[in-house]
C-alpha atoms as a PDB file:
ATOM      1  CA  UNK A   1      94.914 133.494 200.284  1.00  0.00           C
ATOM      2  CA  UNK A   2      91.642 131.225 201.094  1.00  0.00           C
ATOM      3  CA  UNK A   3      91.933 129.752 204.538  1.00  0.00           C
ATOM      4  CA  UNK A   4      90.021 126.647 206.173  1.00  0.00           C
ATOM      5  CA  UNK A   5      91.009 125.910 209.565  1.00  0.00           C
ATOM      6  CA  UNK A   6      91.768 122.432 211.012  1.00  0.00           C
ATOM      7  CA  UNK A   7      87.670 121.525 210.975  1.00  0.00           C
ATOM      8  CA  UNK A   8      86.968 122.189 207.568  1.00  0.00           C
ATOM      9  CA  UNK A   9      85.595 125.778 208.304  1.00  0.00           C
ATOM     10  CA  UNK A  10      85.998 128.593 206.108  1.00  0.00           C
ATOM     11  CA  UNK A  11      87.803 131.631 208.057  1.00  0.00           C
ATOM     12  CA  UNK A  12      88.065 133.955 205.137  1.00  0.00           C
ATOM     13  CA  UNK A  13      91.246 135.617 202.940  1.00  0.00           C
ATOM     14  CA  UNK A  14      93.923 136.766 204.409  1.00  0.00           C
ATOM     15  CA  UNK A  15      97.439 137.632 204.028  1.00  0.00           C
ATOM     16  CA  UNK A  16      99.887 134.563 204.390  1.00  0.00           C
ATOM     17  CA  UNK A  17     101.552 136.021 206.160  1.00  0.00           C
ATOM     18  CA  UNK A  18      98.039 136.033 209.375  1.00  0.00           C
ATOM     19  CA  UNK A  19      97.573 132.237 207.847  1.00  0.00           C
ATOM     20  CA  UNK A  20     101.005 131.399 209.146  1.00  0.00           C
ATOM     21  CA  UNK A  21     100.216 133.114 212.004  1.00  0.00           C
ATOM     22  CA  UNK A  22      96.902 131.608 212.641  1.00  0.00           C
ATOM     23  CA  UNK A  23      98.204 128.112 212.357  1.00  0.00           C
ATOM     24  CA  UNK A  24     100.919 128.521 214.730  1.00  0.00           C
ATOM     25  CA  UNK A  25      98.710 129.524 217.177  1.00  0.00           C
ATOM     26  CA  UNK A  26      97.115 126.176 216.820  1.00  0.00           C
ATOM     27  CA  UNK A  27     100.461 124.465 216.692  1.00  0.00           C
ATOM     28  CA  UNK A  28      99.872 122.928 213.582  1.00  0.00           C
ATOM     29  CA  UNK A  29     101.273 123.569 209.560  1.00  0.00           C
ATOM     30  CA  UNK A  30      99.797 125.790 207.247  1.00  0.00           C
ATOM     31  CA  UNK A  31      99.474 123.556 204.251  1.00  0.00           C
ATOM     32  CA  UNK A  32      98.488 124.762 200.553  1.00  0.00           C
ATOM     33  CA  UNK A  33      95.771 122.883 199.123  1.00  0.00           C
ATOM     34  CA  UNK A  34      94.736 124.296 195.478  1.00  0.00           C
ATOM     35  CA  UNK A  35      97.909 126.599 194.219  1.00  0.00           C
ATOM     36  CA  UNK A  36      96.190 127.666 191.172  1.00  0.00           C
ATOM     37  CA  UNK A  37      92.709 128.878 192.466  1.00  0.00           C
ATOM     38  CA  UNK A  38      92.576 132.137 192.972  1.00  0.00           C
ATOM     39  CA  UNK A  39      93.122 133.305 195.318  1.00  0.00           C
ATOM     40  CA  UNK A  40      95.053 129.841 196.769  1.00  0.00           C
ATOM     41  CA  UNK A  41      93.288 127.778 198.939  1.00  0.00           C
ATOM     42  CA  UNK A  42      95.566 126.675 202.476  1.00  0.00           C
ATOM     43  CA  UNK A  43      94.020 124.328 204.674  1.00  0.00           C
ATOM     44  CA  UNK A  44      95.666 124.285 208.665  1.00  0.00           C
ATOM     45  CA  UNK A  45      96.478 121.103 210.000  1.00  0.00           C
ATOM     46  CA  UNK A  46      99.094 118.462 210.480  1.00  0.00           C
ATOM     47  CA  UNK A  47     100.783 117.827 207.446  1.00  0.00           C
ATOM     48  CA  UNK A  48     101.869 114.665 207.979  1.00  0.00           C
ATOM     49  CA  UNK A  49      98.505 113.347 208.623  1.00  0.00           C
ATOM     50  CA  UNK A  50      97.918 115.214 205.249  1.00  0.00           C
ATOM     51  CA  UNK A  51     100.443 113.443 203.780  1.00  0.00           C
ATOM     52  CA  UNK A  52      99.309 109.985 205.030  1.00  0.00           C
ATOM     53  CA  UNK A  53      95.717 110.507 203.689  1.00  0.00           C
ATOM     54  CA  UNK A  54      97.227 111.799 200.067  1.00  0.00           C
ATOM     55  CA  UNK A  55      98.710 108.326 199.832  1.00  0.00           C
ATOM     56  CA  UNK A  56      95.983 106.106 201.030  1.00  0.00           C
ATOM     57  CA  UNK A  57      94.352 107.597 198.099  1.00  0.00           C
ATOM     58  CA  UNK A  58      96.628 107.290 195.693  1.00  0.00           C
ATOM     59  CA  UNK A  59      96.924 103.488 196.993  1.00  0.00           C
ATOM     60  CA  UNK A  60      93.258 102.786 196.412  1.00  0.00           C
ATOM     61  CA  UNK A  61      93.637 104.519 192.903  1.00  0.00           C
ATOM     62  CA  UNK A  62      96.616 102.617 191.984  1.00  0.00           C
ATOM     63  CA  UNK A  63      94.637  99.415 193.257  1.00  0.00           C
ATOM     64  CA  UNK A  64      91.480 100.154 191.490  1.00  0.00           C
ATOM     65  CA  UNK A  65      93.439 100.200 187.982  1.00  0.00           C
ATOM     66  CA  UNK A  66      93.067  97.252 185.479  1.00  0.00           C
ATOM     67  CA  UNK A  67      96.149  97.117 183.893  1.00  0.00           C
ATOM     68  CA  UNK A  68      95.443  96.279 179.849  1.00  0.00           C
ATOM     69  CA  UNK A  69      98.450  93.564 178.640  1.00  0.00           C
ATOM     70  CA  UNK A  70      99.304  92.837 174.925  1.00  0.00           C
ATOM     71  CA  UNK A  71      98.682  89.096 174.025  1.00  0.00           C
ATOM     72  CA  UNK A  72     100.002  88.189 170.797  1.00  0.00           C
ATOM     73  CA  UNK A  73      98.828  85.668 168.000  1.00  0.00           C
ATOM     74  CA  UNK A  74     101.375  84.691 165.653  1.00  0.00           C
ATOM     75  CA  UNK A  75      99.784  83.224 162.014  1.00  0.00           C
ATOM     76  CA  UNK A  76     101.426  82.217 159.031  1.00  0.00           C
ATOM     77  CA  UNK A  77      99.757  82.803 155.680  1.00  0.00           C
ATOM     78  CA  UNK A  78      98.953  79.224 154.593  1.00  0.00           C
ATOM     79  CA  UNK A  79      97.484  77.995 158.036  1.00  0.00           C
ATOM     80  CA  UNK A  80      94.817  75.604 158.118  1.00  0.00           C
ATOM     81  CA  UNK A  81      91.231  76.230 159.033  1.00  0.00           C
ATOM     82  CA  UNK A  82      91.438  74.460 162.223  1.00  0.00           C
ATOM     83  CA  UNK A  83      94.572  76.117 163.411  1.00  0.00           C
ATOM     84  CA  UNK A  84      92.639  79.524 162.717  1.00  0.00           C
ATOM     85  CA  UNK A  85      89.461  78.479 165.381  1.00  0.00           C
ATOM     86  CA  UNK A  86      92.166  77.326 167.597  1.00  0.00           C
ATOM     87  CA  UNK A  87      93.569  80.959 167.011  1.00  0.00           C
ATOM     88  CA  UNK A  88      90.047  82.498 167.392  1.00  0.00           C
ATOM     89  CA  UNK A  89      89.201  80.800 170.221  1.00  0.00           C
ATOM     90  CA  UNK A  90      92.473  81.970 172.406  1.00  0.00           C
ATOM     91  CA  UNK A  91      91.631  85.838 170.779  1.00  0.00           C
ATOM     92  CA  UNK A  92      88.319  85.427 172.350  1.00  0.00           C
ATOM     93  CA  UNK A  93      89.709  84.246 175.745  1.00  0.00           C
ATOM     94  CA  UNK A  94      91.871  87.278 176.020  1.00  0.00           C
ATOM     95  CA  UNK A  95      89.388  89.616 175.022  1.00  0.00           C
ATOM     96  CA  UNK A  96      87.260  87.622 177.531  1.00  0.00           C
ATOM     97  CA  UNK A  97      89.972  88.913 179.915  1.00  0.00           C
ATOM     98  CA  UNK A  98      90.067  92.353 179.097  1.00  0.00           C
ATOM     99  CA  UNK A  99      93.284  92.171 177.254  1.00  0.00           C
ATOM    100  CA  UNK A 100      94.380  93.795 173.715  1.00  0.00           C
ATOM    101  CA  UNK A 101      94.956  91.228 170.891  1.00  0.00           C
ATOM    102  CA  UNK A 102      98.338  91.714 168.515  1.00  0.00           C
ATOM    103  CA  UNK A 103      98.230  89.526 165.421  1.00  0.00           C
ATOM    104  CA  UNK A 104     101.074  88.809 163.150  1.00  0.00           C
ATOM    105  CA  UNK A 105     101.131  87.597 160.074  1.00  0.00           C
ATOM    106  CA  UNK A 106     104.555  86.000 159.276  1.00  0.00           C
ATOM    107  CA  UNK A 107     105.717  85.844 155.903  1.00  0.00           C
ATOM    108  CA  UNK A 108     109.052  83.621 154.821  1.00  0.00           C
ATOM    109  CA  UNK A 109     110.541  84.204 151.643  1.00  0.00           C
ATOM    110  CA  UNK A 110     108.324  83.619 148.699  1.00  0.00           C
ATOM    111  CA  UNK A 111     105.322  83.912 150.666  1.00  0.00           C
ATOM    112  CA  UNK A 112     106.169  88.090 150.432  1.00  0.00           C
ATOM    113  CA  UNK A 113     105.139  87.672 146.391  1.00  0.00           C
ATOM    114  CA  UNK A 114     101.372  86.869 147.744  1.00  0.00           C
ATOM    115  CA  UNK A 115     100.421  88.938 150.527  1.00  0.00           C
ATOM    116  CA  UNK A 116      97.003  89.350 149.427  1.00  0.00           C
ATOM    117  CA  UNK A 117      96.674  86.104 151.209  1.00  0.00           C
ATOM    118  CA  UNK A 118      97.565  87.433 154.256  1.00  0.00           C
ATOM    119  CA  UNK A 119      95.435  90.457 153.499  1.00  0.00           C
ATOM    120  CA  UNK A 120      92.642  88.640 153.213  1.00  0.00           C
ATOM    121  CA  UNK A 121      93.266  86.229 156.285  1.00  0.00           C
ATOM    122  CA  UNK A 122      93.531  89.710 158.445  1.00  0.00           C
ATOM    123  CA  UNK A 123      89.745  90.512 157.229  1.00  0.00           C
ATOM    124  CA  UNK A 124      88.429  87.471 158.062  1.00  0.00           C
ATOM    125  CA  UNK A 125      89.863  87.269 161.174  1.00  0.00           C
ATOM    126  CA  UNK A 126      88.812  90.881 161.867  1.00  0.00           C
ATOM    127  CA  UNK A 127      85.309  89.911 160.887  1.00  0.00           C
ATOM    128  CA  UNK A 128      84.962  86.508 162.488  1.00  0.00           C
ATOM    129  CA  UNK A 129      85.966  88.503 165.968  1.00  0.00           C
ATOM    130  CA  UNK A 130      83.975  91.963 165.387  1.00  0.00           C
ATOM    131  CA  UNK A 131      81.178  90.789 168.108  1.00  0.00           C
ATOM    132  CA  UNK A 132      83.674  90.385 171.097  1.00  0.00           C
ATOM    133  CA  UNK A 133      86.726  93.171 169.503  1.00  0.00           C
ATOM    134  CA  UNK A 134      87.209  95.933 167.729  1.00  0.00           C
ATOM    135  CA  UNK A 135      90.539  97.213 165.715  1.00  0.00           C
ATOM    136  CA  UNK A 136      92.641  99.246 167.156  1.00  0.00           C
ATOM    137  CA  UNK A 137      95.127  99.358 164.577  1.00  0.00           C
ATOM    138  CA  UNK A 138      94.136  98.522 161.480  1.00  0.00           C
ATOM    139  CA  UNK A 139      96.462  96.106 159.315  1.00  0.00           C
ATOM    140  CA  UNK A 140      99.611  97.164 158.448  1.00  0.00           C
ATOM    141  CA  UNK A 141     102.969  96.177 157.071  1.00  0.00           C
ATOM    142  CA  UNK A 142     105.925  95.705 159.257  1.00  0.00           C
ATOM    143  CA  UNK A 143     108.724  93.955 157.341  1.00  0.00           C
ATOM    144  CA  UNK A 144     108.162  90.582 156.803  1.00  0.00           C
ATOM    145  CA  UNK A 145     104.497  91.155 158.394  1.00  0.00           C
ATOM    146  CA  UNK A 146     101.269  92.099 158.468  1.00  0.00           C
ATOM    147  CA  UNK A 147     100.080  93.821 162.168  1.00  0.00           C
ATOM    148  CA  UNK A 148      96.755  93.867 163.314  1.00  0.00           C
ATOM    149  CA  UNK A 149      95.903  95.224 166.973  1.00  0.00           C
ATOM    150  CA  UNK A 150      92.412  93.944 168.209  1.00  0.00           C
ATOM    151  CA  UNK A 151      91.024  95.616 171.579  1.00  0.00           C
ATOM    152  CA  UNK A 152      88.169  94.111 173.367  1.00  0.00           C
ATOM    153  CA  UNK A 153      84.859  95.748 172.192  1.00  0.00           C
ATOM    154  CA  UNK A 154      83.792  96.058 175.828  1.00  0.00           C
ATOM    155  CA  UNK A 155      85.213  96.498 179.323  1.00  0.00           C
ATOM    156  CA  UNK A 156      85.079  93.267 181.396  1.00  0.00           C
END
């Protein structure tokens, strides 16, 4: 195995069996870095001072993440135009805010004999928003609706 001593200097391959010797000798832990190189790399030190730094960066990576929510806008096939911007404008918002966009088109009883309508509602909506979104999922029937997923055509 590879073996870098407690200040980051290479000392050379050896048998473990020397590594575990060597880092006794210093009083500290032989600790295995990169299992699949090969040969493995082992790094002597303290491994709880190892341990400590693992986390603090798995902290700052947890911290650094933007986690993506769904926000969902319910429609109903014979909605009026205002209603729609009103719609629109909140889709904007959340793609404003980085988030994804679910749409659903709800359809109660004989509005399921005309769901062109809703068809074509979908499109424009999907073209009214294609400067600040893009589709994620493209429209599809769930039951009694029409899904459309809508992701935000740039990071914020």
């Amino acid at each position: 195995m590879r073996v870098i001593d407690e200040d980051g200097e290479m000392v050379g391959v050896m048998s473990v069996r020397d590594a575990i010797e060597k880092a006794e000798d210093a009083g500290l832990d032989l600790i295995e870095i990169s299992p699949n190189a090969e040969p493995p790399v082992c790094k002597i030190g303290d491994f709880g001072k190892y341990r400590y730094e693992q986390q603090k960066k798995e902290a700052a990576a947890r911290k650094n993440q933007k986690i993506v929510t769904t926000k969902e806008v319910k429609l109903r096939p014979n909605i009026e135009e205002h209603d729609i911007q009103v719609k629109l404008r909140n889709a904007r918002r959340f793609f404003d805010d980085g988030d994804k966009v679910r749409f659903t088109l709800q359809f109660r009883g004989r509005e399921n004999e005309h769901r062109e309508f809703g068809y074509a509602l979908i499109r424009r909506i999907k073209e009214e928003l294609l400067d600040v979104g893009k589709v994620e999922m493209d429209a599809r029937q769930e039951g009694n609706s029409i899904v459309m997923i809508m992701v935000p055509a740039k990071a914020p």
